[in-house]
N, C-alpha and C. Protein backbone atom coordinates (compact mmCIF):
# COMPACT_ATOMS: atom_id res chain seq x y z
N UNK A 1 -55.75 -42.34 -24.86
CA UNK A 1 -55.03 -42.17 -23.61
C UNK A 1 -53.80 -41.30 -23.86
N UNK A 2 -53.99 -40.84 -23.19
CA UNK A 2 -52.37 -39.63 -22.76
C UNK A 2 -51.09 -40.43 -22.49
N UNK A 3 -50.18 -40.32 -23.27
CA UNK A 3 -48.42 -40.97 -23.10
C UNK A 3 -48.07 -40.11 -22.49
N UNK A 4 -47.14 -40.24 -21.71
CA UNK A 4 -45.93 -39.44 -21.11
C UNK A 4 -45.04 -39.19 -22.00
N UNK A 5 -44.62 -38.35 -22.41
CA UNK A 5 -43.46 -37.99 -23.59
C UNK A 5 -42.16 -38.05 -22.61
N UNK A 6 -41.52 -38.58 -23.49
CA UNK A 6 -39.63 -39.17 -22.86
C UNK A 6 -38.94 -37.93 -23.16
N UNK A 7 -38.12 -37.11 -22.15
CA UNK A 7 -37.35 -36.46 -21.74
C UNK A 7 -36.16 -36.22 -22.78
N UNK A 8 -35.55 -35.39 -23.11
CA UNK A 8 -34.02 -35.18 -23.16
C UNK A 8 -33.26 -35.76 -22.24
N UNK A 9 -32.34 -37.03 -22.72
CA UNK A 9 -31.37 -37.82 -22.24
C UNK A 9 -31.99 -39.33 -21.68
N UNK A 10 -33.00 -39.06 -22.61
CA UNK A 10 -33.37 -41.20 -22.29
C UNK A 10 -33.19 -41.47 -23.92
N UNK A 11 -32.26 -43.30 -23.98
CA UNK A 11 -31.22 -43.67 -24.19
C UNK A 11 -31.87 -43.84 -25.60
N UNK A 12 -33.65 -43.77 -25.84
CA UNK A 12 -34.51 -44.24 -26.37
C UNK A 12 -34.29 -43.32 -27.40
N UNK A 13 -34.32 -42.13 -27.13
CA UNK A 13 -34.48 -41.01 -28.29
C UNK A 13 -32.94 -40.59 -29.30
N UNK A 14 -32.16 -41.95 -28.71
CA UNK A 14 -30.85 -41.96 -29.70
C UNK A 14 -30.93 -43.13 -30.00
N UNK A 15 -31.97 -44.25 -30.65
CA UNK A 15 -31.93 -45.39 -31.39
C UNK A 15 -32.55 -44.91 -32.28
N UNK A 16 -31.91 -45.95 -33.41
CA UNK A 16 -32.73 -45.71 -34.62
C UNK A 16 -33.73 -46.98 -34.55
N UNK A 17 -35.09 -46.47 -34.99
CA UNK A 17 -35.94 -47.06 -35.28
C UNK A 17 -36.20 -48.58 -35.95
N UNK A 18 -36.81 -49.36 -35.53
CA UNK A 18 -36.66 -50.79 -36.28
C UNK A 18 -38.44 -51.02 -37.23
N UNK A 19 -38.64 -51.36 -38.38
CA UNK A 19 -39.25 -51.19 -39.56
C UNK A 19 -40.82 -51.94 -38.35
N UNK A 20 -41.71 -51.84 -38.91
CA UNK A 20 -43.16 -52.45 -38.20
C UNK A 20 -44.04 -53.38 -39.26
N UNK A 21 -44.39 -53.53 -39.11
CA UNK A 21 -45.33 -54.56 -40.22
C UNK A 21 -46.78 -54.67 -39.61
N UNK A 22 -48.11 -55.07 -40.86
CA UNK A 22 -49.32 -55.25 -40.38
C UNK A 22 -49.89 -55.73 -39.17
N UNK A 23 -48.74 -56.45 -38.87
CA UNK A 23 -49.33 -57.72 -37.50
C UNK A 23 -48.64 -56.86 -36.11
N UNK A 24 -48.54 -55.72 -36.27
CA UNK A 24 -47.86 -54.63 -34.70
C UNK A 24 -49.00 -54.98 -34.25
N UNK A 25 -48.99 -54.98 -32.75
CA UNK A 25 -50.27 -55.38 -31.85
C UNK A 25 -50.79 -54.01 -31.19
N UNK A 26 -52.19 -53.51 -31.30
CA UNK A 26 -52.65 -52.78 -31.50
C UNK A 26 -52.44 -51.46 -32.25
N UNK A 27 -51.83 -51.46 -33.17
CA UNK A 27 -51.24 -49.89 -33.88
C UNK A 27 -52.58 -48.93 -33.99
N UNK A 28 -53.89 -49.69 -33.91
CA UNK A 28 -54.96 -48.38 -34.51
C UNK A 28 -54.72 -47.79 -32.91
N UNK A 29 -54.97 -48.65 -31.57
CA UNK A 29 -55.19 -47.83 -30.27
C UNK A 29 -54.08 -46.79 -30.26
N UNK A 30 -52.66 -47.49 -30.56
CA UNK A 30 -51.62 -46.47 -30.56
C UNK A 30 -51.40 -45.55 -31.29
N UNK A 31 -51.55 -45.20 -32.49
CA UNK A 31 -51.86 -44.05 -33.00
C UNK A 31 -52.86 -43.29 -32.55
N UNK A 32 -54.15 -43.72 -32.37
CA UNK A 32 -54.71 -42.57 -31.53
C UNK A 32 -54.66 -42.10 -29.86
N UNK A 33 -53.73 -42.94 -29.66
CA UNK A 33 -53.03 -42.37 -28.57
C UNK A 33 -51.82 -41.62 -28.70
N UNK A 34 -51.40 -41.71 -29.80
CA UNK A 34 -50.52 -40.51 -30.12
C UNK A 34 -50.60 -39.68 -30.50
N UNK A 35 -51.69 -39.59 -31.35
CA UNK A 35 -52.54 -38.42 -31.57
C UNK A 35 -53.06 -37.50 -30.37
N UNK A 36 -53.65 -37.94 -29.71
CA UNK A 36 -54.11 -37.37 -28.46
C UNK A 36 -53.06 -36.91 -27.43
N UNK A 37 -51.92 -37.57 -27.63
CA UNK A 37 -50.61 -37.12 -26.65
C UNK A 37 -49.72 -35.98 -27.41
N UNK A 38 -50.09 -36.07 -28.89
CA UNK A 38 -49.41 -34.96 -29.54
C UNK A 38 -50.44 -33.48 -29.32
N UNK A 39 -51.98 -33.81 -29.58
CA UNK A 39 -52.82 -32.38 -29.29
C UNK A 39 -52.66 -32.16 -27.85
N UNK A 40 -52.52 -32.91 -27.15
CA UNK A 40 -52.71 -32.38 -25.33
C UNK A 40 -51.20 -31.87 -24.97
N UNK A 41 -50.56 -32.01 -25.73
CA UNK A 41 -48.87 -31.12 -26.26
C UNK A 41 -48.88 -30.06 -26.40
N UNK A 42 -50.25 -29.51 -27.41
CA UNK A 42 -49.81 -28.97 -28.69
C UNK A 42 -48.63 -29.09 -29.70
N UNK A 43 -48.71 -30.37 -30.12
CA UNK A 43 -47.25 -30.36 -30.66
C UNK A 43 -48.19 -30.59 -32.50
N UNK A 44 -47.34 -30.60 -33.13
CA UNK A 44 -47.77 -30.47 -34.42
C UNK A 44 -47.02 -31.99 -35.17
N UNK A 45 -46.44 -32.67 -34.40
CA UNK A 45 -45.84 -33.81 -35.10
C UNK A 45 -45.17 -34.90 -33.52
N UNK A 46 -45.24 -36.18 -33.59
CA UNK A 46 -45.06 -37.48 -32.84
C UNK A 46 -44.08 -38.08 -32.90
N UNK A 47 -42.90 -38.39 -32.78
CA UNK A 47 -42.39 -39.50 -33.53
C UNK A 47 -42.18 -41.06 -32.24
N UNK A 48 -42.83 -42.40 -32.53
CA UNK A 48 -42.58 -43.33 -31.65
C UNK A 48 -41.48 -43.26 -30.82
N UNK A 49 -40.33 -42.72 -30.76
CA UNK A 49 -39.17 -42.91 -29.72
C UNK A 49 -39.53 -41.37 -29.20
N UNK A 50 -40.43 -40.98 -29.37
CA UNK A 50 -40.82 -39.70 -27.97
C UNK A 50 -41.93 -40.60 -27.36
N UNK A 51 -42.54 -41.55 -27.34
CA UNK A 51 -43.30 -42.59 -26.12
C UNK A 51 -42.83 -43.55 -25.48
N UNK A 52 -41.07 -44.02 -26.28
CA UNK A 52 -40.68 -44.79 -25.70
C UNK A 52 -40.51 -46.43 -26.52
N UNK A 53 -41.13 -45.99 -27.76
CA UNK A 53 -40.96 -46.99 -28.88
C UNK A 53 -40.12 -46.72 -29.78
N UNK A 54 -38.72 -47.64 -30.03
CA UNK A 54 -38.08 -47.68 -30.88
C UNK A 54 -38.08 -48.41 -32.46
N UNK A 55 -39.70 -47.46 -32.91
CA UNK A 55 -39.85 -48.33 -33.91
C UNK A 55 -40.07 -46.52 -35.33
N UNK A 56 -39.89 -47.48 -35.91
CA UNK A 56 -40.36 -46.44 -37.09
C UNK A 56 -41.74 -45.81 -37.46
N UNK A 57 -42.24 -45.29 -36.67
CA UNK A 57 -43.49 -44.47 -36.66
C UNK A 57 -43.64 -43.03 -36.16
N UNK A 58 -44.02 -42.30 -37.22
CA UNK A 58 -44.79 -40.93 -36.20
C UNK A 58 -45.54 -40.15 -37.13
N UNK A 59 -46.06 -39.55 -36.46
CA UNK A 59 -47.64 -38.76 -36.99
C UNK A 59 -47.04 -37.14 -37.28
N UNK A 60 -48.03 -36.44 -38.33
CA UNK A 60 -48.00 -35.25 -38.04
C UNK A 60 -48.83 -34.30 -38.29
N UNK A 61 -49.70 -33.37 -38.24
CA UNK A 61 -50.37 -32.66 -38.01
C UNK A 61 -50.15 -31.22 -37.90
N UNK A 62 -50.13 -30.56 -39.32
CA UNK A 62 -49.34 -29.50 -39.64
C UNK A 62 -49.83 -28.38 -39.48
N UNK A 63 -51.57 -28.75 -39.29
CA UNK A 63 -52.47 -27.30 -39.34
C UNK A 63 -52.63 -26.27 -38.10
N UNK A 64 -51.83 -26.39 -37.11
CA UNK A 64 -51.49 -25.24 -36.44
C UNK A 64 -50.89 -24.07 -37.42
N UNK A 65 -49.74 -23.99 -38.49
CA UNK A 65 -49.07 -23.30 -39.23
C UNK A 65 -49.93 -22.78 -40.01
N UNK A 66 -50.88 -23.20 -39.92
CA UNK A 66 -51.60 -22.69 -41.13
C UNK A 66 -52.46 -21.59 -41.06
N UNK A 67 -52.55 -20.89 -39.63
CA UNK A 67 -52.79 -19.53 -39.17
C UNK A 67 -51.14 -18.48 -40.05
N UNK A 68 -49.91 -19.20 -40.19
CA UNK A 68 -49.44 -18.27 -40.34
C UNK A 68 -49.45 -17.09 -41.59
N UNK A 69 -49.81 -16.11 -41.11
CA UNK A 69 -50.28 -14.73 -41.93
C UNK A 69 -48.88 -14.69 -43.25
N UNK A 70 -47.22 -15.05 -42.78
CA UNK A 70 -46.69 -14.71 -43.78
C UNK A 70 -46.51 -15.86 -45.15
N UNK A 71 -47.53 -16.68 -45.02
CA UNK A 71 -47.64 -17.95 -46.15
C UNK A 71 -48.74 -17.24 -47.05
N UNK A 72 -48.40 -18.35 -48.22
CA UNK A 72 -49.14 -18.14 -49.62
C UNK A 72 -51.14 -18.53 -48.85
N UNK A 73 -51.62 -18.47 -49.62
CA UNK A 73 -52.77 -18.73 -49.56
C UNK A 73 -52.73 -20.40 -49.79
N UNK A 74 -51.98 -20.79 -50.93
CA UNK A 74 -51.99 -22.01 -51.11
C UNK A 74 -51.11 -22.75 -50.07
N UNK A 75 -50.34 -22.77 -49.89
CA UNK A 75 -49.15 -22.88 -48.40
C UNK A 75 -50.46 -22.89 -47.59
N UNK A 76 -51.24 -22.10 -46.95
CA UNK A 76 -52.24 -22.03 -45.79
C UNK A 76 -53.23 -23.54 -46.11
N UNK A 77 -53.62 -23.20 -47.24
CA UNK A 77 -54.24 -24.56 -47.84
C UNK A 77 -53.76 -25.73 -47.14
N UNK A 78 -52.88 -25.91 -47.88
CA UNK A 78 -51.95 -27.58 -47.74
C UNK A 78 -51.64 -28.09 -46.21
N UNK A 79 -51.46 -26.80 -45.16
CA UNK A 79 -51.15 -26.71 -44.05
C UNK A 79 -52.34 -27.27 -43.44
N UNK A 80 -53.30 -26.71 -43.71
CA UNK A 80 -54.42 -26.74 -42.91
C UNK A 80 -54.86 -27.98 -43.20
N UNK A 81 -55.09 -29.24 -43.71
CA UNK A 81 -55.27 -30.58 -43.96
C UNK A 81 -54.29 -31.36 -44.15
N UNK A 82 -53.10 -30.80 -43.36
CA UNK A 82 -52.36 -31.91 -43.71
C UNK A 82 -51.93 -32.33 -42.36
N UNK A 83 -52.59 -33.53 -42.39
CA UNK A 83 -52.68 -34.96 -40.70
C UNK A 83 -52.21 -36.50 -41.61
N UNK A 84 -51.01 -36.73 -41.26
CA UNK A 84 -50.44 -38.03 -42.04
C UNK A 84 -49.83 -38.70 -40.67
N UNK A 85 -50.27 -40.00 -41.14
CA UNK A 85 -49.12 -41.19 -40.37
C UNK A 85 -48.50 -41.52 -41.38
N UNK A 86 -46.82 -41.66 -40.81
CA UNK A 86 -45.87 -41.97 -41.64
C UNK A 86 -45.33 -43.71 -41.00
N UNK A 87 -45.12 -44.72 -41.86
CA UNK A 87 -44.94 -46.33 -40.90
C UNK A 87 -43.37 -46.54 -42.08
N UNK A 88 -42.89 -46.71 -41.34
CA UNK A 88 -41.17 -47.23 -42.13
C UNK A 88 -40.49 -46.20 -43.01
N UNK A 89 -40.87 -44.83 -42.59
CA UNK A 89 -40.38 -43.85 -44.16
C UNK A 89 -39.11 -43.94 -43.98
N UNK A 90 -38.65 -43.14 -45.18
CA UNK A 90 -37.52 -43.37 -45.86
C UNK A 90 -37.41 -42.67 -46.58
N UNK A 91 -36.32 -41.12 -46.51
CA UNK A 91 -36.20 -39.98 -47.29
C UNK A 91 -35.28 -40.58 -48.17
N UNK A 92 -35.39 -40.72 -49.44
CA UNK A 92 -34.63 -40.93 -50.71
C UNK A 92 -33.80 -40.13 -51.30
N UNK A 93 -34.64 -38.63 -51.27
CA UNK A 93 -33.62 -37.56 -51.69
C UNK A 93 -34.17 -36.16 -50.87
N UNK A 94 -33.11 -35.06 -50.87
CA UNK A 94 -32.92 -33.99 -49.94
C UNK A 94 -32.96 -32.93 -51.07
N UNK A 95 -33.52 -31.87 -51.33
CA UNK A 95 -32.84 -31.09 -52.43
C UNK A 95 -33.48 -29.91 -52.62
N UNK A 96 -33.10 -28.78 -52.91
CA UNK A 96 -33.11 -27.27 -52.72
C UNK A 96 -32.05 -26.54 -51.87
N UNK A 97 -32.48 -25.22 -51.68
CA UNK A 97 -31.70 -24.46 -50.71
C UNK A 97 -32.18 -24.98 -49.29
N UNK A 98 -30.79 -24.49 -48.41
CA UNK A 98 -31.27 -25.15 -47.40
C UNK A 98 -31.73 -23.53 -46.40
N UNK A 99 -32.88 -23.87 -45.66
CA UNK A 99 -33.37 -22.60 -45.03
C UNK A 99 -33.67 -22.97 -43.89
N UNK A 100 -33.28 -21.94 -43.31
CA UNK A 100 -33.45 -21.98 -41.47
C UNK A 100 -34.96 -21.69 -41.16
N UNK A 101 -34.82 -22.24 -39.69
CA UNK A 101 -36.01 -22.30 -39.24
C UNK A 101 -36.20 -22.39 -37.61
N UNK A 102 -37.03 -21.54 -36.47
CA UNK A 102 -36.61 -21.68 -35.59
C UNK A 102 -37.51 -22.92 -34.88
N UNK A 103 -37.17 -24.29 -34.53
CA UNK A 103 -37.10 -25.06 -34.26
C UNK A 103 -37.69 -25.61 -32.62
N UNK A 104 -38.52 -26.59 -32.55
CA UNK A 104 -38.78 -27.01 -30.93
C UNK A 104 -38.82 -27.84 -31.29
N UNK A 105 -38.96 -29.06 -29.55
CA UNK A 105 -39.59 -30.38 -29.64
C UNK A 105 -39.89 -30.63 -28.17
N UNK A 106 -41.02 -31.50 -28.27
CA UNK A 106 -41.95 -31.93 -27.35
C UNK A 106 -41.20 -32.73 -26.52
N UNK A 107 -39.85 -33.36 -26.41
CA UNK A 107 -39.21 -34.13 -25.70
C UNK A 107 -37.88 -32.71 -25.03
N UNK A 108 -37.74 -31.98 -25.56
CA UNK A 108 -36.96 -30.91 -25.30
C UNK A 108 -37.77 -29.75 -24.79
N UNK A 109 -38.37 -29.39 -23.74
CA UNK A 109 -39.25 -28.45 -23.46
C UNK A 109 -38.56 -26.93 -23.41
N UNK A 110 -39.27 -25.71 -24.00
CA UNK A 110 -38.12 -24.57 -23.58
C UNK A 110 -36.99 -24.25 -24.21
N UNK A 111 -36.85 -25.23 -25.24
CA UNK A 111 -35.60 -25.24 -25.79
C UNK A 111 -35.52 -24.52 -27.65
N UNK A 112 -35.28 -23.83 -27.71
CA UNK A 112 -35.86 -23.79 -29.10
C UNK A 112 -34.92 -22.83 -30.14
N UNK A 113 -34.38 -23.43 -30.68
CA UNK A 113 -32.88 -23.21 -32.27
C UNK A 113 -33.55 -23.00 -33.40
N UNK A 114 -32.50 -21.90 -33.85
CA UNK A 114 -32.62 -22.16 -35.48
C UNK A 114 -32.00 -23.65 -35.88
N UNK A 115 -32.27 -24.26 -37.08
CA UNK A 115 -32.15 -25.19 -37.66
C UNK A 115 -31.83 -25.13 -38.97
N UNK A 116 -31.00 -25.02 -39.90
CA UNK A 116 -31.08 -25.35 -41.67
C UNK A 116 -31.45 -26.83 -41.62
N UNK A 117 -32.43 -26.78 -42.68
CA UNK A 117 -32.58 -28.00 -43.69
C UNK A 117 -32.69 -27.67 -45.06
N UNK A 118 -32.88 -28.81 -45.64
CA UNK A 118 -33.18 -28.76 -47.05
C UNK A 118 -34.63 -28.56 -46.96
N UNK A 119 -34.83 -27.48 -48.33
CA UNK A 119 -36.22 -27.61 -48.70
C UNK A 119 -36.98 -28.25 -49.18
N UNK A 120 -36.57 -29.30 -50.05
CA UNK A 120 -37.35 -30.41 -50.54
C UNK A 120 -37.01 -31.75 -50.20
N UNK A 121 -37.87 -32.37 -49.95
CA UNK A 121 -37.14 -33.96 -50.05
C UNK A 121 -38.33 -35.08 -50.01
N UNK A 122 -37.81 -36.09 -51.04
CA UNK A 122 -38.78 -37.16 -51.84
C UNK A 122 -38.93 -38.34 -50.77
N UNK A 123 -40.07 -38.59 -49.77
CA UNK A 123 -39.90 -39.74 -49.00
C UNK A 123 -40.87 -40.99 -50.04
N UNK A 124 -40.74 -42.51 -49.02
CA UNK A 124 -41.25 -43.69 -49.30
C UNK A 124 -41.78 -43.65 -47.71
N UNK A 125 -42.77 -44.26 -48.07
CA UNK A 125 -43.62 -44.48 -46.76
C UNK A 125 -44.86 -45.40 -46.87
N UNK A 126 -45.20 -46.10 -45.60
CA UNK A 126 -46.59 -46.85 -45.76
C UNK A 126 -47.57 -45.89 -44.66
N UNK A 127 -48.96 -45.92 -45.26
CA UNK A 127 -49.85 -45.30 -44.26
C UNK A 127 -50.22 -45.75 -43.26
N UNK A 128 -51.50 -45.56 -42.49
CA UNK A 128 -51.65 -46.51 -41.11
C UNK A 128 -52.43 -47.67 -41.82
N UNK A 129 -53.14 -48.01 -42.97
CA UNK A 129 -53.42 -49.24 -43.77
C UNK A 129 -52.32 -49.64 -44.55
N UNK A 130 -51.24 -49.37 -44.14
CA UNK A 130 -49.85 -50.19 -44.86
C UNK A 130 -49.63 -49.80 -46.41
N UNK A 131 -50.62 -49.17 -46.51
CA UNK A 131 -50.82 -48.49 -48.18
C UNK A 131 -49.36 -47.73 -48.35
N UNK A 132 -48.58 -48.46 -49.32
CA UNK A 132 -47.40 -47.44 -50.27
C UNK A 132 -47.23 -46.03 -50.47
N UNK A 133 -46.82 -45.42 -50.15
CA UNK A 133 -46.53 -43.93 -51.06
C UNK A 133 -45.17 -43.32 -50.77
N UNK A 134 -45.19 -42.69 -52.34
CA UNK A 134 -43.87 -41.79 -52.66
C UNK A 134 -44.59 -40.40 -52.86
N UNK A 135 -43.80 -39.87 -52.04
CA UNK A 135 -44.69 -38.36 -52.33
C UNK A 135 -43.71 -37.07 -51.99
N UNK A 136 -43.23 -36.06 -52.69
CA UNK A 136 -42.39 -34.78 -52.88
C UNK A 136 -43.17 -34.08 -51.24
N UNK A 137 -42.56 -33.19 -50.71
CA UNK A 137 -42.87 -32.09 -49.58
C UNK A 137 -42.09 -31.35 -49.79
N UNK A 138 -42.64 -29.80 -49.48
CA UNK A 138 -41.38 -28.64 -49.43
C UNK A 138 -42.49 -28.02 -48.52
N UNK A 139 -41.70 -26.83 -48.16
CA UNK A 139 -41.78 -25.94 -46.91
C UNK A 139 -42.04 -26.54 -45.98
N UNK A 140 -42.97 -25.59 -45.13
CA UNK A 140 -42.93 -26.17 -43.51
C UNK A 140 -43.69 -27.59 -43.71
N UNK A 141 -44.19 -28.39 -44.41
CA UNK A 141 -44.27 -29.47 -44.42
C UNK A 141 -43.55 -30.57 -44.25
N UNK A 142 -42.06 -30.40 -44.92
CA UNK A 142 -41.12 -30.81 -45.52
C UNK A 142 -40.37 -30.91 -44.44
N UNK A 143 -40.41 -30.07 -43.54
CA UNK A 143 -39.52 -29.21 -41.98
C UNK A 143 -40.28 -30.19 -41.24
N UNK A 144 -41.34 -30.50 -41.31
CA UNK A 144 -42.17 -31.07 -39.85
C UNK A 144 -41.67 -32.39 -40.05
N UNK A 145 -41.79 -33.05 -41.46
CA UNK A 145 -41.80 -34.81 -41.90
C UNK A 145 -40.40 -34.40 -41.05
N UNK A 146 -39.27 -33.82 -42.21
CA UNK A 146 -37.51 -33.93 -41.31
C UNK A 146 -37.70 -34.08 -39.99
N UNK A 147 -38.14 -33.38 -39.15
CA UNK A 147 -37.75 -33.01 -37.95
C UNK A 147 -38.19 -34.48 -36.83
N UNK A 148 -39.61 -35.17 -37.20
CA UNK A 148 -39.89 -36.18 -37.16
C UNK A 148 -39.23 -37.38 -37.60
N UNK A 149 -38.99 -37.47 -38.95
CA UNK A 149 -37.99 -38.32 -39.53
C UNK A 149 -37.19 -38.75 -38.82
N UNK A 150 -36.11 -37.35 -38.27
CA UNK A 150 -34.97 -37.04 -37.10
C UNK A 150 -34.76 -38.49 -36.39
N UNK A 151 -36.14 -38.75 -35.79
CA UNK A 151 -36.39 -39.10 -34.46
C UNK A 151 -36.47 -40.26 -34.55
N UNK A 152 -36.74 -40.70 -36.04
CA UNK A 152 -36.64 -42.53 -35.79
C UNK A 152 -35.14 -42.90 -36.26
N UNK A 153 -34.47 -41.55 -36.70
CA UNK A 153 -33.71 -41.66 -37.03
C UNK A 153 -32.33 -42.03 -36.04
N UNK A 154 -32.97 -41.49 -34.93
CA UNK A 154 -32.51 -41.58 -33.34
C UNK A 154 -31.08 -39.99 -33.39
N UNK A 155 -31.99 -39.54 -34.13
CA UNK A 155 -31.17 -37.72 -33.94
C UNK A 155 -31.88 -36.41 -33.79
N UNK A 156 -31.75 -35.71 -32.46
CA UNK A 156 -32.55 -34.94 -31.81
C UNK A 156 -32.29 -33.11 -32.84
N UNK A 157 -32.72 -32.86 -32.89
CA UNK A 157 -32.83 -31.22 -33.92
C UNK A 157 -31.20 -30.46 -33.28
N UNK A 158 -31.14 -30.98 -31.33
CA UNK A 158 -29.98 -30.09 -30.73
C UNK A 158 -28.60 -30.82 -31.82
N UNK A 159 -29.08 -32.20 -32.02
CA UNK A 159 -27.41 -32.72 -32.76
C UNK A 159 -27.15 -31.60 -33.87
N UNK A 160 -27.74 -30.86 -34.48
CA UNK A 160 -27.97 -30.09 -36.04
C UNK A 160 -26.91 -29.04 -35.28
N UNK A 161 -26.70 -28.28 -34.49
CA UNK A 161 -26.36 -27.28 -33.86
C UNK A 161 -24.95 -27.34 -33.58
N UNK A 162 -24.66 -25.65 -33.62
CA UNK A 162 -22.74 -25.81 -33.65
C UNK A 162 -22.58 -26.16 -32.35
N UNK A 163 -21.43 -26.22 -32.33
CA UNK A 163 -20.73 -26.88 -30.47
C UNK A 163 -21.04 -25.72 -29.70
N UNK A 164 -20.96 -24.42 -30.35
CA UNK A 164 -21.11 -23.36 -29.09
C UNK A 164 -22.39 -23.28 -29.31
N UNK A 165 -23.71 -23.81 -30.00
CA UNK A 165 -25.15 -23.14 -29.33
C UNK A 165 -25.23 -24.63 -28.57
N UNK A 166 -24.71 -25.70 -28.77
CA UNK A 166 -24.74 -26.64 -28.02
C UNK A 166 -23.66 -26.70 -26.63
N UNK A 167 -23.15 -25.42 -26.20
CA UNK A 167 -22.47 -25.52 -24.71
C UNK A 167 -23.31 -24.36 -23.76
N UNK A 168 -23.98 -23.57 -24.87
CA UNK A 168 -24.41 -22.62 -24.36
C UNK A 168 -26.10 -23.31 -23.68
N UNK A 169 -26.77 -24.56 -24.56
CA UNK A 169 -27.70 -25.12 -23.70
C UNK A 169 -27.26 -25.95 -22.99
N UNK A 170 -26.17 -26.14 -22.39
CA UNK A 170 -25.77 -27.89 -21.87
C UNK A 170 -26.64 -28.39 -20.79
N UNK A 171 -26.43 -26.28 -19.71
CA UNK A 171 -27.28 -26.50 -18.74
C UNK A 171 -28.90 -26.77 -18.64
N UNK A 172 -29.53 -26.06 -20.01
CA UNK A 172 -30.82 -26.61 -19.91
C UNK A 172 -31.28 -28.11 -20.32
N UNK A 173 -30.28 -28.62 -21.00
CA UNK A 173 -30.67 -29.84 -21.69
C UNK A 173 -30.42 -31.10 -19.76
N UNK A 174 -30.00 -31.10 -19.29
CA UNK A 174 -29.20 -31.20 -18.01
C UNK A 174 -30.69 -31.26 -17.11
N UNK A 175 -31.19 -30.01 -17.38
CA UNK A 175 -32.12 -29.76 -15.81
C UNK A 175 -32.97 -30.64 -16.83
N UNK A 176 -33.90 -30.24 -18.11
CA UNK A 176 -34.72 -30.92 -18.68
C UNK A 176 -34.47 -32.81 -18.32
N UNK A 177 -33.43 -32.99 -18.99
CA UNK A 177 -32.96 -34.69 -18.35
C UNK A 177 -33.60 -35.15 -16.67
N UNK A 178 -33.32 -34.20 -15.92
CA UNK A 178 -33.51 -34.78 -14.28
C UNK A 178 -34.78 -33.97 -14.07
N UNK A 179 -35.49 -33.42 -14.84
CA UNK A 179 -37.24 -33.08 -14.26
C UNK A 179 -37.35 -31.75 -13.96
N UNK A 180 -36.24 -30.90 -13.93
CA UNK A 180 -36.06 -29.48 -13.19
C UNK A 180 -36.59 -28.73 -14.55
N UNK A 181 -37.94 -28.23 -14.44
CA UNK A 181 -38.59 -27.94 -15.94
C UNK A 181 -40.38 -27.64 -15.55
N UNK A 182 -40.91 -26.93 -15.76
CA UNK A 182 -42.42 -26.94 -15.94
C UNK A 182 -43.07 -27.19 -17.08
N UNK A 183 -43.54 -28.36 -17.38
CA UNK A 183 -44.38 -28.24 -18.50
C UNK A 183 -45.92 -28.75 -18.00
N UNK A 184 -46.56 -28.40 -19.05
CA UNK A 184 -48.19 -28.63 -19.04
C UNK A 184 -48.43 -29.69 -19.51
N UNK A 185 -47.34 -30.77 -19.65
CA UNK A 185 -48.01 -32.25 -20.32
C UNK A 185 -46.87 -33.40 -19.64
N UNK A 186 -47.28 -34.25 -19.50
CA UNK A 186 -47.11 -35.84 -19.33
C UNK A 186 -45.77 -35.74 -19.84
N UNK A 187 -45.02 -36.18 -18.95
CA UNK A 187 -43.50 -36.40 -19.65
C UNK A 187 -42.69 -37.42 -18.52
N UNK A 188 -41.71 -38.14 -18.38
CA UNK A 188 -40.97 -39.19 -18.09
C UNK A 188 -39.48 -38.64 -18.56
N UNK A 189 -38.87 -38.23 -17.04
CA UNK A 189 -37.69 -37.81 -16.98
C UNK A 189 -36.37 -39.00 -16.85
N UNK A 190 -35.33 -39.02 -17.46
CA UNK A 190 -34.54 -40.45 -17.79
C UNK A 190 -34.11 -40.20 -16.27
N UNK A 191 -33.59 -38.80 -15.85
CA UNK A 191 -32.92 -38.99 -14.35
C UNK A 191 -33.75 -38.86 -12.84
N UNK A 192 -34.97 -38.84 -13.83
CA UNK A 192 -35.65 -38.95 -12.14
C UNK A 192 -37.32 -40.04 -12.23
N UNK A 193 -37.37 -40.73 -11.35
CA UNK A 193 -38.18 -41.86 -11.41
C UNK A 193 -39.75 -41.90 -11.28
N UNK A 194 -39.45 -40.67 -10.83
CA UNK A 194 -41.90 -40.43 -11.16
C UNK A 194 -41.93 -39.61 -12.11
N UNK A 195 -43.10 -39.98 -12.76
CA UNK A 195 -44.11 -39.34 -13.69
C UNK A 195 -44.58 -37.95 -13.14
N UNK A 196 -44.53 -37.22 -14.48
CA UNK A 196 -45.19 -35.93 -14.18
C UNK A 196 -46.57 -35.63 -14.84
């Protein structure tokens, strides 16, 4: 089933996430309903407080990037199979140069920044069978987990941004909040009360 993705300026997408355990009541239906709300997006990554759950979960699905012509062959590789659920992660360490990147999100429609992050960073995570892992990411891999991460983190990509690229969107972040926006997918505006 198709979610409505939550808007810029619902109260949801500035909590931080609370940890989940085996006994969440239905997690297999909900993941593949987030799955399906992230492809009918096109978005390449989920995180639970873009449906409206303030829990520590989100998906990602990197192999759109993996058309891109200026990556390694091996980079195209890794891109192209890489579909992970992430349940309670937890970046441990951040480390490399930090490199920009120009930036969207599925709760922010239209909106779209450069960003620095770090290039590497070591998460902890359980899978959607609760299975353990520690596992290294760099490049746009590394960019998608962060940017997701962000979100259970209850911090949107615009917080990353100086005060003036953040006065210069005030007005779009504003109309996006109250519905004044076209998009092609399911979304739930905090200032206005029907579904789109």
């Amino acid at each position: 089933m198709i979610l409505p993705i939550v808007a810029y300026g619902d109260p949801v997408l500035k909590k931080v996430g609370v940890d989940i355990n085996k006994e969440y009541p239905k997690l297999d239906i909900l993941l593949e309903n987030m799955f399906e709300t992230m492809y009918n997006a096109s978005g390449v990554g989920l995180a639970a407080p873009q449906i409206g759950l303030a829990i520590r979960l989100f998906i990602v699905d990197a192999t759109p990037f993996a058309d891109d012509e200026d990556l390694t062959e091996a980079e195209q590789k890794l891109l192209e199979g890489f579909k992970r659920v992430f349940i309670n992660a937890k970046i441990t360490k951040e480390e490399g140069d930090e490199w920009v990147f120009n930036e969207g999100c599925l709760s922010i429609p239209d909106v779209r920044e450069d960003v620095f992050r770090k290039s590497t960073i070591t998460m902890e995570y359980l899978d959607e069978n609760f299975e353990p892992h520690t596992e290294v990411f760099d490049g746009l891999v590394a960019r998608v987990i962060q940017h997701e991460y962000d979100h259970i983190e209850g911090v949107l990509f615009t917080d990353k941004l100086s005060s003036l690229k953040k006065r210069l969107i005030k007005g779009k972040l504003g109309n996006i909040s109250k519905g004044k926006i076209d998009v092609d997918y399911r979304m739930r505006f905090p200032d206005q009360k029907k579904k789109r």
